[in-house]
Protein backbone atom coordinates (compact mmCIF):
# COMPACT_ATOMS: atom_id res chain seq x y z
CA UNK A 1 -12.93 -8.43 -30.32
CA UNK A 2 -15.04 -10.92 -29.35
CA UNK A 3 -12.13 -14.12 -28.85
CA UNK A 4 -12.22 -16.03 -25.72
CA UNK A 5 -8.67 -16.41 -26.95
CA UNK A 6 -8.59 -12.57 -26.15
CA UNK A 7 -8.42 -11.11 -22.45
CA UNK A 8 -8.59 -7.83 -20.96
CA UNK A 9 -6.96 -7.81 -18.07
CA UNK A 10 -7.22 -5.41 -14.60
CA UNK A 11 -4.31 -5.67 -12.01
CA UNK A 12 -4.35 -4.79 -8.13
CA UNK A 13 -1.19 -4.17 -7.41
CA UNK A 14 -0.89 -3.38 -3.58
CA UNK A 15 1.74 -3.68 -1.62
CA UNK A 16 1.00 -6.46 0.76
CA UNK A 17 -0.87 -8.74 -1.48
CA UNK A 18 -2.03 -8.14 -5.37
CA UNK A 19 -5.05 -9.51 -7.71
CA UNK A 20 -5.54 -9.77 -11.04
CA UNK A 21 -8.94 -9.93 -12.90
CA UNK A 22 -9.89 -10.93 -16.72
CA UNK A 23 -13.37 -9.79 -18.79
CA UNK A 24 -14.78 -12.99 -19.53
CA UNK A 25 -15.85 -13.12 -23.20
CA UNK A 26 -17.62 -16.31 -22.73
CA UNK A 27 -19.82 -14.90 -19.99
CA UNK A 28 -19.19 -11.26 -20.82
CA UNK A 29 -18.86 -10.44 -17.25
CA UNK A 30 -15.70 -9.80 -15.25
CA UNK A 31 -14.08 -12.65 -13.21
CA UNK A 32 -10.74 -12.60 -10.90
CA UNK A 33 -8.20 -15.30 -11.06
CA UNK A 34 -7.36 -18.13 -8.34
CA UNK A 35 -3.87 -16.87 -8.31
CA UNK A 36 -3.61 -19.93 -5.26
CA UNK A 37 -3.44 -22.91 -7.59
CA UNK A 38 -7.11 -23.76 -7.05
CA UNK A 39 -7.11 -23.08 -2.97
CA UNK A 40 -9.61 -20.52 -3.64
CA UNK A 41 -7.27 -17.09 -2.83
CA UNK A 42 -8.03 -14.31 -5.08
CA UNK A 43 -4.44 -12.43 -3.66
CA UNK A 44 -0.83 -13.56 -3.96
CA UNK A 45 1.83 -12.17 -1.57
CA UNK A 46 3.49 -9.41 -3.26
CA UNK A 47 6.52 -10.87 -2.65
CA UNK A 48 9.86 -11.49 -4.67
CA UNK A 49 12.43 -14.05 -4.53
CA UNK A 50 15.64 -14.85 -6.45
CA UNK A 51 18.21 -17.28 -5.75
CA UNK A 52 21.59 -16.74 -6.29
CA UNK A 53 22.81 -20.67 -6.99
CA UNK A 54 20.10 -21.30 -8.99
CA UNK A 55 18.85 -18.04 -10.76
CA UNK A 56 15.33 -19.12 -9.90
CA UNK A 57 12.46 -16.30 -9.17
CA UNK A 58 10.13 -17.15 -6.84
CA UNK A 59 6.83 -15.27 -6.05
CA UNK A 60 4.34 -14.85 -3.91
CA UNK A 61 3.63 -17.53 -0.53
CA UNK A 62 6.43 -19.58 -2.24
CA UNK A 63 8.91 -16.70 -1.73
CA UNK A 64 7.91 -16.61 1.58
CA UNK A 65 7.79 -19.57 2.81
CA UNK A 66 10.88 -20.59 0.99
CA UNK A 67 12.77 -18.04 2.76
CA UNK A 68 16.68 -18.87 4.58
CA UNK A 69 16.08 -21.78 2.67
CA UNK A 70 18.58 -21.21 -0.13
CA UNK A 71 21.17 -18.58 -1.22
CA UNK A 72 18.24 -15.91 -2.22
CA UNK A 73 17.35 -11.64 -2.04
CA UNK A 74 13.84 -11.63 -0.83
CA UNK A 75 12.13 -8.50 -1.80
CA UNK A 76 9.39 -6.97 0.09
CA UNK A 77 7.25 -3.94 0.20
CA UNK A 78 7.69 -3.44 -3.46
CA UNK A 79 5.01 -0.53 -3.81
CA UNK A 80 6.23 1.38 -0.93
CA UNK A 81 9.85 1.26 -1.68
CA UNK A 82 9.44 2.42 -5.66
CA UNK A 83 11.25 5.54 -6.14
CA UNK A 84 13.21 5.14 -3.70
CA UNK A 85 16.80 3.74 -6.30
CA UNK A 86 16.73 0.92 -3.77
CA UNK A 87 19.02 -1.98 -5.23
CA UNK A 88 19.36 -5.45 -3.17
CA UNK A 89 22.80 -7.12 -3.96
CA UNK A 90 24.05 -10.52 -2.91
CA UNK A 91 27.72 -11.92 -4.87
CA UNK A 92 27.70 -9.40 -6.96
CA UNK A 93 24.52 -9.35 -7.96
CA UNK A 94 22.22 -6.09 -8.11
CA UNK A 95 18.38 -6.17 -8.34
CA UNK A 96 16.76 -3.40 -8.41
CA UNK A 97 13.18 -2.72 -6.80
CA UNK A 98 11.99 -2.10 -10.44
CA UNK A 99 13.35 -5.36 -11.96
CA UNK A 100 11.47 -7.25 -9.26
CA UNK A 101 8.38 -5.34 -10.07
CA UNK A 102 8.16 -6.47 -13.69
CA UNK A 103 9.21 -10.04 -12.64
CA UNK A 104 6.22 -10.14 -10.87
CA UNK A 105 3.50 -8.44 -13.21
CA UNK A 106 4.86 -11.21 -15.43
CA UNK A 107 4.00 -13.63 -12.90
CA UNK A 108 0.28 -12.45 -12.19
CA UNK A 109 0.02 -12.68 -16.04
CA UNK A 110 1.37 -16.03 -16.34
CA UNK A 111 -1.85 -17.22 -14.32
CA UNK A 112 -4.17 -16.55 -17.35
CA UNK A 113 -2.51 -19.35 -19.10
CA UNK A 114 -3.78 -21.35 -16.77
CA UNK A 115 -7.42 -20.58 -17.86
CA UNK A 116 -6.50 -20.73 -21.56
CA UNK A 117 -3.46 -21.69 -23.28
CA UNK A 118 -3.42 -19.67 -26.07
CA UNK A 119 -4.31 -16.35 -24.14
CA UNK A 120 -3.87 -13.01 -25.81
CA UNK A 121 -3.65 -9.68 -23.44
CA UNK A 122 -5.30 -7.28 -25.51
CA UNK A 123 -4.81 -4.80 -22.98
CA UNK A 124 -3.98 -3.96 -19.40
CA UNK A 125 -5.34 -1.95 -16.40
CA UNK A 126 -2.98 -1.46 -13.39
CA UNK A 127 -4.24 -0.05 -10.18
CA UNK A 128 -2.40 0.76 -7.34
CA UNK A 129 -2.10 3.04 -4.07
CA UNK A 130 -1.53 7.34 -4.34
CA UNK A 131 1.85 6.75 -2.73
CA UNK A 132 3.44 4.41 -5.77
CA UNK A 133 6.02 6.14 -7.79
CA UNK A 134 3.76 5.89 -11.24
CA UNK A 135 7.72 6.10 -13.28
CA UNK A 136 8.77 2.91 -11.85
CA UNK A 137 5.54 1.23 -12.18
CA UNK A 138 5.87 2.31 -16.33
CA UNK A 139 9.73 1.26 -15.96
CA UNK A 140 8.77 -2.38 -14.59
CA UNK A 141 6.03 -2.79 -17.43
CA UNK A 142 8.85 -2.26 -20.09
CA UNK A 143 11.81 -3.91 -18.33
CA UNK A 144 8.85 -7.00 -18.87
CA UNK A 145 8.13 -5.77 -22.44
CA UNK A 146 4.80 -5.06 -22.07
CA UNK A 147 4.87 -1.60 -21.80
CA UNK A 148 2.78 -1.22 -25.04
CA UNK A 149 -0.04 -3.20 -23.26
CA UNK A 150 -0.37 -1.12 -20.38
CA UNK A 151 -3.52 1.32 -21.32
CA UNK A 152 -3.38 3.29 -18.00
CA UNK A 153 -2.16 3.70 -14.19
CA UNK A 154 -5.44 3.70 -12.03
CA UNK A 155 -5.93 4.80 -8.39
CA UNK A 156 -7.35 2.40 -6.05
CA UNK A 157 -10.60 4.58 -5.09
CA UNK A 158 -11.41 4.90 -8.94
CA UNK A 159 -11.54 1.40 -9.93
CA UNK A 160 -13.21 0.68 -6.52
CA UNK A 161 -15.81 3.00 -7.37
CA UNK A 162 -16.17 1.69 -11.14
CA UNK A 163 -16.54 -1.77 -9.82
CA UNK A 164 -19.56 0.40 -7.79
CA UNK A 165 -20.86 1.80 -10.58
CA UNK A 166 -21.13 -1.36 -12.78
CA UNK A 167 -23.26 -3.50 -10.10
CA UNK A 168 -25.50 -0.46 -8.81
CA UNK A 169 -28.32 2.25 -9.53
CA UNK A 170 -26.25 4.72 -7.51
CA UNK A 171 -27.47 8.11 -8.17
CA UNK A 172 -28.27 9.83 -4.88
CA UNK A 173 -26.46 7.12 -2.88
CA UNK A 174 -24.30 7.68 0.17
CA UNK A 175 -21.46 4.78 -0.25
CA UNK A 176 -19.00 4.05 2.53
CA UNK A 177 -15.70 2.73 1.47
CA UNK A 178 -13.34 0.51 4.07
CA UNK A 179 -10.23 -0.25 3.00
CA UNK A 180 -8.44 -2.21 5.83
CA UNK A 181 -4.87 -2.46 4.03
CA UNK A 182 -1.45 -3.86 5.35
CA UNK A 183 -0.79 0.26 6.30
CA UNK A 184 -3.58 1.04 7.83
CA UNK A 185 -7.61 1.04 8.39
CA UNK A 186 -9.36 3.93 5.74
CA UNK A 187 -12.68 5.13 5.54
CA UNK A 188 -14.41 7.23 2.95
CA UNK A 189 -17.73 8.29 2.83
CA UNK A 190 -18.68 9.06 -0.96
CA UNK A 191 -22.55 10.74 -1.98
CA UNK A 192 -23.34 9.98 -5.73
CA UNK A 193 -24.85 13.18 -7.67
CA UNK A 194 -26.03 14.07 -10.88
CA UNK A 195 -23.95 13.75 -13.94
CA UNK A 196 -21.95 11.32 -12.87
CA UNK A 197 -20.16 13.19 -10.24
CA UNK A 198 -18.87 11.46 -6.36
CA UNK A 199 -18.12 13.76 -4.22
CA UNK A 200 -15.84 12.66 -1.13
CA UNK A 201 -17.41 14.10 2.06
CA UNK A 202 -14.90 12.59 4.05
CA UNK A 203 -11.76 10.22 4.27
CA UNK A 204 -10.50 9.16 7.65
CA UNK A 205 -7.60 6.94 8.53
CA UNK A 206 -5.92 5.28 11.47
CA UNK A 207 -2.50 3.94 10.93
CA UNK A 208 -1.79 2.19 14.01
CA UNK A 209 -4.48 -0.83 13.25
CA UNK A 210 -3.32 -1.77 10.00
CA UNK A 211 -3.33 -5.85 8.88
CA UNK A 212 0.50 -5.19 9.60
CA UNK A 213 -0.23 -4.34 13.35
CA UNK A 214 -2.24 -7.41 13.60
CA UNK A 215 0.75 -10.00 12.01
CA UNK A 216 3.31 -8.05 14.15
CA UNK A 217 1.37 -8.85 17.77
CA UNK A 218 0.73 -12.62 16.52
CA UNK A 219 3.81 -12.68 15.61
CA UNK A 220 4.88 -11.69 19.03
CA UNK A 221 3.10 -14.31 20.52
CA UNK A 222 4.04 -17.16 18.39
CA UNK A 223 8.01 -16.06 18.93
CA UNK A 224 7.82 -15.55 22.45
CA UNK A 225 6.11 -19.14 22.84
CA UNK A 226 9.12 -20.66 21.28
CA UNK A 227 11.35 -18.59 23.55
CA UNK A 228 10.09 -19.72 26.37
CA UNK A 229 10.39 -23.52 25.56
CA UNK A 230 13.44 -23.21 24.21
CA UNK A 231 15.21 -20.83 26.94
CA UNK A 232 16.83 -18.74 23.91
CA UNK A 233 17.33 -15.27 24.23
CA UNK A 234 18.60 -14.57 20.84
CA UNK A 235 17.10 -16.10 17.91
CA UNK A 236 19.73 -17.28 15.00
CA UNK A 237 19.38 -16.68 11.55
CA UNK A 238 18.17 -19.66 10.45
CA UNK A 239 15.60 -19.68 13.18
CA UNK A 240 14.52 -16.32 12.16
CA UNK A 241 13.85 -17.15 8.71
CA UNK A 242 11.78 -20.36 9.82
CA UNK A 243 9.90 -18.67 12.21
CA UNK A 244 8.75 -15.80 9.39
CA UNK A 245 7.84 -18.81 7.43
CA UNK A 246 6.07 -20.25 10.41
CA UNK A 247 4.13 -17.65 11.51
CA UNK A 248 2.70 -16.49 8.08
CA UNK A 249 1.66 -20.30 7.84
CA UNK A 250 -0.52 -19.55 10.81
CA UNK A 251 -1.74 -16.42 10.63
CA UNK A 252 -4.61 -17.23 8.32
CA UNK A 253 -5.42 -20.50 10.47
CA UNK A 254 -5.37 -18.42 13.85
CA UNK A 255 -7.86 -16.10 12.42
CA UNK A 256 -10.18 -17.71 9.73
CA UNK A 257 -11.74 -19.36 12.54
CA UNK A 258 -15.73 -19.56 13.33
CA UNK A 259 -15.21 -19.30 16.70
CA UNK A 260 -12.37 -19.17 19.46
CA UNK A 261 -10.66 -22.17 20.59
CA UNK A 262 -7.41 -22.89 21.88
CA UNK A 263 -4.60 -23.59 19.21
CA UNK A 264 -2.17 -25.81 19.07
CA UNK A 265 1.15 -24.81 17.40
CA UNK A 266 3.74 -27.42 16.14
CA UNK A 267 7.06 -25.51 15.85
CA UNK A 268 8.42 -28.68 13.73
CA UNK A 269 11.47 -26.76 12.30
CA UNK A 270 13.49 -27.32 16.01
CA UNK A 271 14.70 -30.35 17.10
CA UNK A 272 13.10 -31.60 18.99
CA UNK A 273 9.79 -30.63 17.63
CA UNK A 274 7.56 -28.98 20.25
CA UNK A 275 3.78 -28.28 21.03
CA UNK A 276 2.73 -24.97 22.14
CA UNK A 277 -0.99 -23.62 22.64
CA UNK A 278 -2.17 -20.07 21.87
CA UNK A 279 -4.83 -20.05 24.57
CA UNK A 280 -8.67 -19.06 23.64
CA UNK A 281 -7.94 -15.99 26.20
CA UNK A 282 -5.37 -14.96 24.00
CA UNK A 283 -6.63 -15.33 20.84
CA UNK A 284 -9.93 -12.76 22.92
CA UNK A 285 -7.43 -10.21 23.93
CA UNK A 286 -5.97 -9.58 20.90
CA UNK A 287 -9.34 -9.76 18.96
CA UNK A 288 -11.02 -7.88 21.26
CA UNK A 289 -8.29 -4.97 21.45
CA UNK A 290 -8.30 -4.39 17.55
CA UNK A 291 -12.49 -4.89 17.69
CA UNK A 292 -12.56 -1.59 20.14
CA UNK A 293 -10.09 0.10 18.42
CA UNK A 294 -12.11 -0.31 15.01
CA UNK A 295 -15.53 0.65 16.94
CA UNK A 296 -13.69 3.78 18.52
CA UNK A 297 -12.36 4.56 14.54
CA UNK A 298 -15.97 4.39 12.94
CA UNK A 299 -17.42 6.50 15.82
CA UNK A 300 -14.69 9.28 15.20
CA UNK A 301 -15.66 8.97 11.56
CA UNK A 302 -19.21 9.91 11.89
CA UNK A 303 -18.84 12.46 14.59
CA UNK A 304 -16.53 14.15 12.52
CA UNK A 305 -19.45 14.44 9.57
CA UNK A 306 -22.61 15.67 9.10
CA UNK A 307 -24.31 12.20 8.06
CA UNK A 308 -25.89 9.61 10.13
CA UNK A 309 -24.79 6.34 9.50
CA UNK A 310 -28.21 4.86 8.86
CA UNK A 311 -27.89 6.93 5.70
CA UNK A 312 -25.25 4.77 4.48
CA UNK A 313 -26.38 2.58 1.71
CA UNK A 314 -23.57 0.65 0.84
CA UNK A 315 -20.15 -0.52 2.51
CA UNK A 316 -17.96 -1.33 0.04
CA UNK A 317 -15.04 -3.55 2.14
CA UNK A 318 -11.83 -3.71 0.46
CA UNK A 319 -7.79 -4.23 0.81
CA UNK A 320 -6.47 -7.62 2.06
CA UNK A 321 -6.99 -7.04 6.05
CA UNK A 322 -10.27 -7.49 5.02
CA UNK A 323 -10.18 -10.99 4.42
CA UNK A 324 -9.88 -11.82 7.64
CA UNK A 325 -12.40 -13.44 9.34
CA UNK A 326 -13.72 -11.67 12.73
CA UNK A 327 -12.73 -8.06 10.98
CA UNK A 328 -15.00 -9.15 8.31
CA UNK A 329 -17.57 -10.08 10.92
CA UNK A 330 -16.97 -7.39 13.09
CA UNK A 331 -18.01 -4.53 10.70
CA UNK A 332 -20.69 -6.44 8.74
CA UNK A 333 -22.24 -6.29 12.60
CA UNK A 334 -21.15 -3.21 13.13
CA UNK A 335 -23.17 -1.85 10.49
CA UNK A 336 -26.12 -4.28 10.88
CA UNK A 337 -26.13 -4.75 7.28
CA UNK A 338 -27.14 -7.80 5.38
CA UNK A 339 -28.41 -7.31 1.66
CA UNK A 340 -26.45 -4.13 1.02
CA UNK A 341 -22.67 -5.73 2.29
CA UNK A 342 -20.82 -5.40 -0.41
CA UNK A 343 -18.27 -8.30 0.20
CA UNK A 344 -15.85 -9.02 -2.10
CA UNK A 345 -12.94 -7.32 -1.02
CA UNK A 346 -9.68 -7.94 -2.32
CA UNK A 347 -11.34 -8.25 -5.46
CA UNK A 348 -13.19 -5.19 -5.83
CA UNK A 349 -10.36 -3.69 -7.19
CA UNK A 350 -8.76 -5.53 -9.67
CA UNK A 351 -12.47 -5.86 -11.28
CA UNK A 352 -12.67 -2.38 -11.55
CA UNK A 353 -9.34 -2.02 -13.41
CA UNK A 354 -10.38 -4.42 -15.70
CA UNK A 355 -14.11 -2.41 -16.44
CA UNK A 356 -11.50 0.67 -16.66
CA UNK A 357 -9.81 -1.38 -19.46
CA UNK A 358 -12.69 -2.71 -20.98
CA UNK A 359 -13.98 0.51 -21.58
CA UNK A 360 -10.76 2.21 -22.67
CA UNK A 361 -11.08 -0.70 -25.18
CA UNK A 362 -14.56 0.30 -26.15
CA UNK A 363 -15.51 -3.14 -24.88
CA UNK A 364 -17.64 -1.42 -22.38
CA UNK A 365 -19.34 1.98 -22.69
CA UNK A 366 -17.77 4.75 -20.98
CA UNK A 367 -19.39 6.26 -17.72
CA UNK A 368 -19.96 9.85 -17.06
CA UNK A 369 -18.23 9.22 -13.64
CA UNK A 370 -15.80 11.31 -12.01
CA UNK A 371 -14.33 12.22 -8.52
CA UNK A 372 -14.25 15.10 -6.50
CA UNK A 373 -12.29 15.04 -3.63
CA UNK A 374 -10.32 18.30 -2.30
CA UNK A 375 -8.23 15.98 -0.21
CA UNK A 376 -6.57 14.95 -3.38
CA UNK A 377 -3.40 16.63 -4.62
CA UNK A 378 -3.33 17.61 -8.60
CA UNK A 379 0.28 18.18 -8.92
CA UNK A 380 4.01 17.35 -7.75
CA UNK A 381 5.14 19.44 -4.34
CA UNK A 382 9.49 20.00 -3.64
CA UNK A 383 12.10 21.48 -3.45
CA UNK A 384 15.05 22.77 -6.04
CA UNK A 385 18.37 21.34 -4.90
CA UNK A 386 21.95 21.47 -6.10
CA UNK A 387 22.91 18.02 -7.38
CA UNK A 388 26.23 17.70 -8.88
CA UNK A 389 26.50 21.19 -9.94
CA UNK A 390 23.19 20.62 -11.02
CA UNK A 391 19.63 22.05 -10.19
CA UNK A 392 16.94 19.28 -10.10
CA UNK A 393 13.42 19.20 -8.77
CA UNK A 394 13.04 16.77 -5.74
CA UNK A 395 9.28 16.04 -4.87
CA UNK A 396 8.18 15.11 -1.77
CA UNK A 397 4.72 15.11 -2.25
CA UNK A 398 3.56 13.39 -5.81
CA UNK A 399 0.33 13.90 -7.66
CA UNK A 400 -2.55 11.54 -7.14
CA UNK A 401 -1.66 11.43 -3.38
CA UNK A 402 -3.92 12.84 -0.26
CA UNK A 403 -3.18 15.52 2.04
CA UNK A 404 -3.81 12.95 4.85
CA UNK A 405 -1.20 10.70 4.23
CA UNK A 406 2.76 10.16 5.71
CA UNK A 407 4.94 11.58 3.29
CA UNK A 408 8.58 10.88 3.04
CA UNK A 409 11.07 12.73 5.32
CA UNK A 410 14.47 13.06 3.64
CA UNK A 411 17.60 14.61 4.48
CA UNK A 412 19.53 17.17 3.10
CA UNK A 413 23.26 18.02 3.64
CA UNK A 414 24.25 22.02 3.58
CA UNK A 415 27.45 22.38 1.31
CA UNK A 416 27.84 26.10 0.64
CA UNK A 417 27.23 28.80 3.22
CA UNK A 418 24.60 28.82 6.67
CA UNK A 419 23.02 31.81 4.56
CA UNK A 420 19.90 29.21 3.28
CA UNK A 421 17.61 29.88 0.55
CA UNK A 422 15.03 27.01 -0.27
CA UNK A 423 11.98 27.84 -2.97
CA UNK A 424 9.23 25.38 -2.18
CA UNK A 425 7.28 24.68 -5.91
CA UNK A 426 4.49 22.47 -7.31
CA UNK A 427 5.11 20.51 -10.70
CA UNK A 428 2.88 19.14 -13.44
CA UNK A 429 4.08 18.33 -17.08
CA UNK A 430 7.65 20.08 -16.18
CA UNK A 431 5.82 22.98 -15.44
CA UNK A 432 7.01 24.69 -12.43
CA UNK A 433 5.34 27.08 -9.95
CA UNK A 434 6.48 28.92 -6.88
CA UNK A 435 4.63 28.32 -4.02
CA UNK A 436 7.11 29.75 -1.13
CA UNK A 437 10.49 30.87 -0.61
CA UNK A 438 12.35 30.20 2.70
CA UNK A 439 14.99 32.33 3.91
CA UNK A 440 17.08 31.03 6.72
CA UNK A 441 20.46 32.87 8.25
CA UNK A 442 21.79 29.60 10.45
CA UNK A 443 24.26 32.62 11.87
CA UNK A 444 20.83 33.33 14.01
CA UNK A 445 20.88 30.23 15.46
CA UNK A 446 23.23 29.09 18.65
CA UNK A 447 22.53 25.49 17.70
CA UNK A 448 24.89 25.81 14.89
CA UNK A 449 27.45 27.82 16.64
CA UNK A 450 31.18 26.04 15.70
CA UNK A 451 29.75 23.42 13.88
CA UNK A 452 31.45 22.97 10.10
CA UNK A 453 28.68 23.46 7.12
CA UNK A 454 29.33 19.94 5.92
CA UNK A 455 28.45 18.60 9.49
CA UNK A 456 25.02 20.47 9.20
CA UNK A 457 21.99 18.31 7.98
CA UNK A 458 18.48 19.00 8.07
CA UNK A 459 15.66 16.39 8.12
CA UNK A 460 12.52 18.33 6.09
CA UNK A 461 9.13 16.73 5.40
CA UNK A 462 5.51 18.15 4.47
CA UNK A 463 2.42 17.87 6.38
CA UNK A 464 -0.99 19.31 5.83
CA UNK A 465 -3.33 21.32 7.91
CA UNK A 466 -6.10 21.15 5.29
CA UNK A 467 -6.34 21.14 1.65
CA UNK A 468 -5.47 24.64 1.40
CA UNK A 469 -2.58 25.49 3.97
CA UNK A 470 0.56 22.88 4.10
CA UNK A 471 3.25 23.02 6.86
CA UNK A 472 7.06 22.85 5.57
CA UNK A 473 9.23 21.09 8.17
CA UNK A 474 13.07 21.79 8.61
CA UNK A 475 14.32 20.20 11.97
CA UNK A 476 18.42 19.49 12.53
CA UNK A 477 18.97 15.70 11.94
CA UNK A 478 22.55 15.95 13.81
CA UNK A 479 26.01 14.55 12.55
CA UNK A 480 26.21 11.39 14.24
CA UNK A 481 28.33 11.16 17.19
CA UNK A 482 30.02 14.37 16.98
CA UNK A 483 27.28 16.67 16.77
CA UNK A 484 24.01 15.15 18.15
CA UNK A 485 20.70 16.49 16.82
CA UNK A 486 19.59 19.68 18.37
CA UNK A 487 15.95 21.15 19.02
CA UNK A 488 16.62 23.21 16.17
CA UNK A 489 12.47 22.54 14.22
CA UNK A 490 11.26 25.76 12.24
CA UNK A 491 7.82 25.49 10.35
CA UNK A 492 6.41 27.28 7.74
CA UNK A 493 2.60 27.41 6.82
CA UNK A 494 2.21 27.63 3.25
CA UNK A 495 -0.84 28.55 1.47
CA UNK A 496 -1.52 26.23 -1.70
């Protein structure tokens, strides 16, 4: 197979920003593509637009910052809303989350025609985060007609650790993984063993400092700035829009800086156009506060384990937050770490999707590697419901995710009796096992005293203590005005 016509391609498909890499068989070596138009950004927005007038799609910063601009459904958090049936509609018109998804693979794709004309995809890698819904993801690839290039659905940690494996001697290692994403900051620590195996000692997580966090504040700031010259209280639509637009412009400005200086804003979408200054002080505070809070999170880590972290050999940063200048910085110092810094971030794991591919391809030889981590689910976790006269399987926990994440939190309407009878099962292959059944007489309870069985909803969700005891939730979710959520919570520790 060796055609430069001929590319191999490995996808990062996350849900704030994606890559895509490409085995180079000029080089033989794996290189990502300048998805920016030759501005030097390995990530696009994963962001959707169409317009209604004009039946355009637009992707990535172009959806962005064409947004309020035009007659258009803007579709966001793609990855995080798959599975969810969500369908945008504007004049009759219904998009679907999935629909958008495959717009936009075709999109990444359509950048390795800009290295070669007459590019062939022999095959395709896709990697993505635990919580994607892996159905949709296949759904998207053949809404786009490429299902029969898609070789396999990879998780994140894998292909970040295949990227590891390429570059490095690694047996006996102790690798630290950082994945500052739009969700949250995520640390694992990782040793390397004999046979190929990595073994997870650890994975620890703080939600509230996520890149997300970080826009949201600076966001803030900007808005309340033009508040205060404007004397608005209420922003319009249009201004709304602009302001989005606006502050993403900024964002990377404000913060791919070498060192802190005031900075002058031009809100030039009001008339009049304005100057307004986010003050060095400012720019400290904020920098400072998420600096302290990322100290405080690596200190937890290590207390929590029994490793020092001089016996860290490698970092390996990834996820888009890190391309951000002072976190960059900030753990690089952190660490004290100069040679060993692995760097390339968003990158690392759309290269290692495209080694995955290679050597599904037999381009590359195949490893011996594979993960062990306990925090990792094997199977589907739910519920049987009646749907329709039907019985049907509704998962609330899907395989490939980790017991330390936020799982969905649905609700469920009662429509027989306040006798209750819920059996709690894992899935794999449509092969169903009994984990629990729950047994509730609502009769019991003087919350539900009067109330009509079609006014009775329950809001259940899963949480774990560990990776071998889970805790089933059922709390009262209320019925609106008329019957007001109660303090009604009962818990159930289930053994898995």
């Amino acid at each position: 197979m060796n055609n430069e016509n001929k590319f191999i391609i490995g996808i990062d498909l996350g849900n704030l920003t994606s890559t895509i890499s490409y085995f180079d068989f000029n080089q033989m070596n794996i290189d990502v593509v300048d998805v920016s138009g030759g501005y030097g950004k390995v990530s696009v927005p994963t962001v959707v637009s169409y317009n209604v007038d004009t039946e355009d799609w637009i992707f990535g910063e172009y959806a962005i910052l064409n947004k309020g601009f035009g007659n258009e459904i803007i579709i966001e958090n793609i990855i995080e809303n798959l599975g969810k049936g969500i369908i945008y509609s504007i004049n009759n018109i219904n998009i679907s989350v999935t629909l958008a998804l495959s717009k936009f693979i075709l999109f990444l794709l359509e950048n390795i025609k800009n290295i070669n004309p007459n590019a062939s995809i022999e095959g395709i890698v896709l990697s993505t985060s635990s919580y994607a819904n892996e159905e949709d993801i296949k759904e998207a690839f053949k809404l786009a007609n490429i299902d029969h290039l898609l070789l396999k659905i990879a998780s994140d940690k894998e292909c970040i650790l295949k990227s590891y494996f390429y570059e490095n001697d690694i047996l006996g290692d102790k690798v630290l993984i950082v994945d500052y994403s739009n969700r949250q900051l995520r640390a694992s620590v990782y040793t390397i063993e004999k046979d190929g195996k990595v073994k997870c000692i650890k994975t620890f997580f703080n939600d509230k400092i996520g890149q997300q966090r970080l826009f949201n504040i600076t966001k803030n700031l900007i808005t309340k700035k033009f508040l205060e010259e404007t004397g608005k209280i209420d922003l319009t639509e249009y201004e709304k829009n602009n302001l989005d637009s606006f502050v993403y412009q900024q964002f990377d400005i404000i913060f791919q800086r070498q060192t802190l200086s005031d900075i002058k804003l031009y809100y030039n979408f009001f008339y009049p156009p304005f100057q307004k200054v986010i003050t060095k002080q400012e720019l400290f505070d904020i920098i400072s506060f998420f600096e302290n809070e990322i100290n405080i999170f690596f200190n937890s880590l290590f207390e929590s384990i029994n490793i020092n972290e001089n016996h860290i050999k490698n970092i390996i940063l990834t996820g888009g937050g890190i391309e951000i200048d002072f976190i960059h910085k900030f753990i690089k110092s952190r660490f004290n770490i100069e040679t060993n810094f692995k760097g390339k971030a968003k990158r690392f794991i759309s290269d290692g999707a495209c080694i995955v591919a290679c050597q599904e391809l037999g381009i590359l030889p195949k490893d011996k590697m594979y993960i062990e981590d306990l925090d990792q689910i094997g199977y589907n976790m739910g519920i049987f419901i009646k749907d329709n006269n039907n019985i049907k399987f509704e998962p609330f926990v899907y395989k490939g995710s980790f017991i330390w994440q936020n799982f969905d939190k649905k609700v469920f309407t009662l429509t027989k009796n306040k006798n209750i009878e819920i059996d709690i099962a894992s899935e794999e292959d449509n092969s169903f096992k009994t984990l629990e059944k729950i047994k509730l007489n609502l009769n019991d309870y003087s919350q539900f005293d009067n109330r009509d069985i079609k006014t009775i909803r329950f809001l259940i969700y899963i949480q774990f203590k560990n990776n071998k005891e889970m805790i089933f939730n059922i709390e009262d979710f209320g019925f609106g005005e008329i019957y007001p959520k109660t303090d009604f919570k009962q818990q159930f520790i289930i053994n898995i």
